[in-house]
N, C-alpha and C. Protein backbone atom coordinates (compact mmCIF):
# COMPACT_ATOMS: atom_id res chain seq x y z
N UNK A 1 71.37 -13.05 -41.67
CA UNK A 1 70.22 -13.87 -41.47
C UNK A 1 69.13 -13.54 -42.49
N UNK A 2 69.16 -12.24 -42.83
CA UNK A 2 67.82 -11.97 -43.84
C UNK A 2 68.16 -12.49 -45.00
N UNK A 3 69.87 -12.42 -45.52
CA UNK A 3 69.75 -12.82 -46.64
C UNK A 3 69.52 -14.35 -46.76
N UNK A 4 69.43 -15.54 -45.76
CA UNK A 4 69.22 -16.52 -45.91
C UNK A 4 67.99 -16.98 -45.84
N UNK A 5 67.05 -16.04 -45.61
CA UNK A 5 65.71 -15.98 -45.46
C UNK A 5 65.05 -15.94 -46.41
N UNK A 6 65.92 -15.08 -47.43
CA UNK A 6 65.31 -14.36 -48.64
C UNK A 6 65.72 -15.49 -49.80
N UNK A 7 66.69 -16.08 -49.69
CA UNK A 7 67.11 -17.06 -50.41
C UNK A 7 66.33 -18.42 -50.08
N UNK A 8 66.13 -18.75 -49.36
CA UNK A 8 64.73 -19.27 -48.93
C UNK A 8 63.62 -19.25 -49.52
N UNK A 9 63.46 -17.72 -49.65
CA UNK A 9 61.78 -17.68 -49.93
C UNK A 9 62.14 -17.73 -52.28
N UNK A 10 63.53 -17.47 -52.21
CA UNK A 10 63.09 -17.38 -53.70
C UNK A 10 63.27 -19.05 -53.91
N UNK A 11 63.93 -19.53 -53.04
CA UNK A 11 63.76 -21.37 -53.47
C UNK A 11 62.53 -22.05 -53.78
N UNK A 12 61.69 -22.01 -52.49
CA UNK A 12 60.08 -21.57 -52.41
C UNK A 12 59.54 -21.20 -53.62
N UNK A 13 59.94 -20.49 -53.94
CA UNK A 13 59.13 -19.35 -54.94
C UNK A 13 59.23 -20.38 -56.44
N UNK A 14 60.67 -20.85 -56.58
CA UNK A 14 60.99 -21.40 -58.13
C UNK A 14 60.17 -22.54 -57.74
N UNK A 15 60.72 -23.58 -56.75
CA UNK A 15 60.05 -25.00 -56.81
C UNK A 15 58.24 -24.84 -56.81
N UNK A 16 57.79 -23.73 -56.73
CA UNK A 16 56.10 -23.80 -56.26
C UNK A 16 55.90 -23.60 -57.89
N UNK A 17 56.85 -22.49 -58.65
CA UNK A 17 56.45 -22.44 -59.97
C UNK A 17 56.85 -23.08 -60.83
N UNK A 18 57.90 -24.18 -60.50
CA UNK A 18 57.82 -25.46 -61.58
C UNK A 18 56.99 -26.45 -60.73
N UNK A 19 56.23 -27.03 -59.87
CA UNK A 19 55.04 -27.94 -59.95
C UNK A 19 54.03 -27.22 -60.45
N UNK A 20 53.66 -25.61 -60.57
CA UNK A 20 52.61 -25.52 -61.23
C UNK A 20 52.79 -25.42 -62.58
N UNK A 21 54.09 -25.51 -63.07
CA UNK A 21 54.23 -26.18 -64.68
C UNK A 21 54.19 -27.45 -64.95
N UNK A 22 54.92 -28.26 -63.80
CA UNK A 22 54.37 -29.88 -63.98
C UNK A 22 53.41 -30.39 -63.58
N UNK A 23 52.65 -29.56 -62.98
CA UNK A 23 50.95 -30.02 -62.53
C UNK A 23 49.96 -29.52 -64.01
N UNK A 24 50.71 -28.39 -65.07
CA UNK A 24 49.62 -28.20 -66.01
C UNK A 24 50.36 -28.99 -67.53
N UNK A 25 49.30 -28.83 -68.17
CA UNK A 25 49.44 -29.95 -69.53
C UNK A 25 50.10 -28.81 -70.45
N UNK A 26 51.09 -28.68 -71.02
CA UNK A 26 51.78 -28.01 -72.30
C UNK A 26 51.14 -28.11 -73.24
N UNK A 27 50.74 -27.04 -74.16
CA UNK A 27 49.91 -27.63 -75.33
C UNK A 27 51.00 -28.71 -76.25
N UNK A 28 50.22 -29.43 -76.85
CA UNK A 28 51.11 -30.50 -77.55
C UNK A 28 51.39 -30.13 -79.04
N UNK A 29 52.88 -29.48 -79.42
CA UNK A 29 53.02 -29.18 -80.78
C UNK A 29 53.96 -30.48 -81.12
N UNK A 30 53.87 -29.98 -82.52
CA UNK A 30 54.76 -31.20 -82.88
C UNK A 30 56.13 -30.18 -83.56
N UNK A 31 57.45 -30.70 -83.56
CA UNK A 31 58.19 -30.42 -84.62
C UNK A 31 59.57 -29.59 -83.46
N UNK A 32 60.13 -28.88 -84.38
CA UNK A 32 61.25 -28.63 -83.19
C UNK A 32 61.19 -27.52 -82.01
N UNK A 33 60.43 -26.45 -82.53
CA UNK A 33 60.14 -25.77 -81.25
C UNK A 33 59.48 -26.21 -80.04
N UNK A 34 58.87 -27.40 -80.16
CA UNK A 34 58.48 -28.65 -78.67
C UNK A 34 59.72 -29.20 -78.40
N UNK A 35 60.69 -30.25 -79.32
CA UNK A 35 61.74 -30.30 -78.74
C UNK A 35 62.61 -28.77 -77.90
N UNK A 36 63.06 -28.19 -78.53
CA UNK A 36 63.83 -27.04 -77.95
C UNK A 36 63.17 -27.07 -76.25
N UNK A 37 61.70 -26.89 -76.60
CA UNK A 37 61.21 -26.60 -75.32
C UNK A 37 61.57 -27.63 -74.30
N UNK A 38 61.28 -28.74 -74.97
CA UNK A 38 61.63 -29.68 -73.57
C UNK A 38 63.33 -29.76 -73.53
N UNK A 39 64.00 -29.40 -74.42
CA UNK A 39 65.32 -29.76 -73.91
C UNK A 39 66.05 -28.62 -72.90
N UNK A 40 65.08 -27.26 -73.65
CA UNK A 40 65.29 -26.35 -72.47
C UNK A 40 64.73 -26.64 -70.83
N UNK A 41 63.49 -27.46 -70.52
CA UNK A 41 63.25 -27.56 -69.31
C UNK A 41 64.11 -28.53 -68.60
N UNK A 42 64.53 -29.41 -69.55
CA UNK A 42 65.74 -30.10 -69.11
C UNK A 42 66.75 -29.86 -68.68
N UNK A 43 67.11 -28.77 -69.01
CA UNK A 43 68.68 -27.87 -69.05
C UNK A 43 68.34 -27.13 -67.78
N UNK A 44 67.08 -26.54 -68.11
CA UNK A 44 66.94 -25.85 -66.58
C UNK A 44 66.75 -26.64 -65.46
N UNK A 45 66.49 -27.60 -65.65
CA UNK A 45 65.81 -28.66 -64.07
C UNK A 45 67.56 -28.83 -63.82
N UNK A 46 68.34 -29.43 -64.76
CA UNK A 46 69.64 -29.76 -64.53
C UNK A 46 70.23 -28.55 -63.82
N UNK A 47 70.28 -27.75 -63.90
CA UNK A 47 71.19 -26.18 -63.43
C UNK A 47 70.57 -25.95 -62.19
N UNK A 48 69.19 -26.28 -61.81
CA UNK A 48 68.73 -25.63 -60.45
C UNK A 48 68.95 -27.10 -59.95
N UNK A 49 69.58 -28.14 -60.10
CA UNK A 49 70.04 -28.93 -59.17
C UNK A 49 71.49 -28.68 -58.84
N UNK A 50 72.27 -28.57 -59.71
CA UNK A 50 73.22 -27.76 -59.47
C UNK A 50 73.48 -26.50 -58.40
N UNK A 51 72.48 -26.17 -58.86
CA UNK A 51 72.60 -24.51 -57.97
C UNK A 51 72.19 -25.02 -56.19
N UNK A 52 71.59 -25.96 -55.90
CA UNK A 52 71.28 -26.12 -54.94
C UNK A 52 72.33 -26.84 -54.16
N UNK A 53 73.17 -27.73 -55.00
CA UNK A 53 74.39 -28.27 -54.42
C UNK A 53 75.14 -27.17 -54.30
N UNK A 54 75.40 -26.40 -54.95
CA UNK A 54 76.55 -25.29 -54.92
C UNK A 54 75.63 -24.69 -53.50
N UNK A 55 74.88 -24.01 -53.41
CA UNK A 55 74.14 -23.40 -52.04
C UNK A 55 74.58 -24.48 -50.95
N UNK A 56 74.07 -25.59 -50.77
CA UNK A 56 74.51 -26.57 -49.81
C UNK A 56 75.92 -26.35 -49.47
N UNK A 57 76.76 -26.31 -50.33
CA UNK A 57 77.95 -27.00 -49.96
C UNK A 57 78.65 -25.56 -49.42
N UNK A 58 77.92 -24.32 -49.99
CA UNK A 58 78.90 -22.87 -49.59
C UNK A 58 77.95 -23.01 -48.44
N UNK A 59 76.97 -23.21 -47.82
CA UNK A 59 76.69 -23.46 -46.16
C UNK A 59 77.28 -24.28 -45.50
N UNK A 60 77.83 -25.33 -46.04
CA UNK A 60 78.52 -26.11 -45.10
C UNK A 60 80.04 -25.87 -44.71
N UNK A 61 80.62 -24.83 -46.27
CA UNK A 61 81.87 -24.38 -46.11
C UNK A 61 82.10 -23.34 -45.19
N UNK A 62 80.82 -22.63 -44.91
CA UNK A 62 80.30 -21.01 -44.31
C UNK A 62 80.62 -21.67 -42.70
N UNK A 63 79.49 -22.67 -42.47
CA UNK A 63 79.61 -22.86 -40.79
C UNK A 63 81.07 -23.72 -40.38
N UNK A 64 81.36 -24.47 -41.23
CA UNK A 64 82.98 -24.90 -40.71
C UNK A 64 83.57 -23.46 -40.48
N UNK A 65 84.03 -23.07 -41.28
CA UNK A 65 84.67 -21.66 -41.16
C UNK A 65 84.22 -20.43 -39.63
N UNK A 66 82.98 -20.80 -39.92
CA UNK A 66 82.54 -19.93 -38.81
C UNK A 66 82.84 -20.79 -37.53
N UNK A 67 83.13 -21.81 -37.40
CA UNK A 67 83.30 -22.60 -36.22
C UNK A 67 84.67 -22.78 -35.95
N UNK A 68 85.77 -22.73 -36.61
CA UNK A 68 87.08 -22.54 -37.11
C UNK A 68 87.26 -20.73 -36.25
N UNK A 69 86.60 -19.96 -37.18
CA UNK A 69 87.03 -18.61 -36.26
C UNK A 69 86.69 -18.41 -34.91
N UNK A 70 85.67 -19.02 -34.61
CA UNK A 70 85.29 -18.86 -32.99
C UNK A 70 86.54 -19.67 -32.07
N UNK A 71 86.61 -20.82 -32.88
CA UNK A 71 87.51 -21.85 -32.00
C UNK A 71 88.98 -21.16 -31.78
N UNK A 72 89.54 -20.35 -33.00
CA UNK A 72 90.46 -19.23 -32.84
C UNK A 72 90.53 -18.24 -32.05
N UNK A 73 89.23 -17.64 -32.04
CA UNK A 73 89.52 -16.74 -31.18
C UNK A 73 89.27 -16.83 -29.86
N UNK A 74 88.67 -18.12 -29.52
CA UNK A 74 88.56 -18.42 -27.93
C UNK A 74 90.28 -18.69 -27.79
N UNK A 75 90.87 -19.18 -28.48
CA UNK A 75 92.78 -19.42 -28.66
C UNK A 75 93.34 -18.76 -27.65
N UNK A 76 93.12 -17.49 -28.34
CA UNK A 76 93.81 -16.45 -28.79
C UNK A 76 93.21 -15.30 -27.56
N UNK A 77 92.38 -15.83 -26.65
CA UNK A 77 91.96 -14.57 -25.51
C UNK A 77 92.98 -14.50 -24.90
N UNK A 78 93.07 -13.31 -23.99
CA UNK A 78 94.60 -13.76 -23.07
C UNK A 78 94.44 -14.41 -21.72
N UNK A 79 93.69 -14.67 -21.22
CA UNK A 79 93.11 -16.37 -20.47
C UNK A 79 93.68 -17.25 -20.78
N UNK A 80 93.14 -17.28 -22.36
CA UNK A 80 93.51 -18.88 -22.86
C UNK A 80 95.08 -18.91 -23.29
N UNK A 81 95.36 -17.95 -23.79
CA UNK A 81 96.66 -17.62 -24.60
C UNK A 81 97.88 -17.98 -23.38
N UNK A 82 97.57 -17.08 -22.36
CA UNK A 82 98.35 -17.43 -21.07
C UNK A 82 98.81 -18.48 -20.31
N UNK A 83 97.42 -19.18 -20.47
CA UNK A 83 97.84 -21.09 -20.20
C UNK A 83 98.38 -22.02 -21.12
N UNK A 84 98.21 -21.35 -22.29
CA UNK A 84 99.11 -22.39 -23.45
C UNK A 84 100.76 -21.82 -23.28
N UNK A 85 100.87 -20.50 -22.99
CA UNK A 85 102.29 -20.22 -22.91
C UNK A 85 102.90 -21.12 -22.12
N UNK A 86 102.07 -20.29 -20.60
CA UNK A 86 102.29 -21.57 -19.27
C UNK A 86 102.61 -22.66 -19.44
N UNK A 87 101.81 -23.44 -20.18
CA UNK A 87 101.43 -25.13 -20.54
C UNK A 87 103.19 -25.52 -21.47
N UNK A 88 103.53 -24.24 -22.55
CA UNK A 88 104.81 -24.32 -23.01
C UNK A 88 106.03 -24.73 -22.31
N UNK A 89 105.94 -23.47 -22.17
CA UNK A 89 107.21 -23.03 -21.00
C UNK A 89 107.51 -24.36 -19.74
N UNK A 90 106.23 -24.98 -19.62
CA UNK A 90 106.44 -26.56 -18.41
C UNK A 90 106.97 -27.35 -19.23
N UNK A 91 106.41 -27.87 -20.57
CA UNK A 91 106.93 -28.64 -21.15
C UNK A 91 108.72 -28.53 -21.76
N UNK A 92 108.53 -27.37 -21.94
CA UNK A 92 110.44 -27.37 -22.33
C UNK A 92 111.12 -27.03 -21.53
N UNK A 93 110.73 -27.01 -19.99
CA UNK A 93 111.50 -26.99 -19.21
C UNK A 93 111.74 -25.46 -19.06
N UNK A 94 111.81 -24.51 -19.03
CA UNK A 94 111.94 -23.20 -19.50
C UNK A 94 111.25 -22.30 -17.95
């Protein structure tokens, strides 16, 4: 839980410090070190959208999984395990 907390707060942390780069004015050069620059903020805006799909999608792979092992091991108690044998053994006659 902390580490999802903490990953949280650094999400927080990047998106607060790129609006206060797109809330301030860049000085205006001319020539290629302004390009570079903007093609680098480009490159970076592109990658932290990325990174956020990749985060999304390993949470969504995380709680299937985690819902997958619970559903297993409720299976697999010997309660449950006992009535599926049971439940067997009626069906094949046995």
């Amino acid at each position: 839980m902390r580490e999802r907390e903490g990953l949280i707060a650094r999400i927080r942390q990047i998106r607060r410090a790129s609006a206060e780069v797109d809330g301030q004015a860049l000085p205006s050069t001319s020539g290629p070190a302004s390009n570079e620059l903007r093609a680098l903020e480009a490159r970076i805006a592109h990658l932290e959208q990325i990174v956020q799909g990749l985060q999304d999608s390993v949470h969504r792979e995380s709680t299937r999984l985690s819902k997958r092992i619970g559903e297993l091991e409720a299976r697999t108690q010997p309660a449950a395990l006992g009535r599926a044998l049971s439940e067997d053994a009626r069906q094949r006659g046995l």
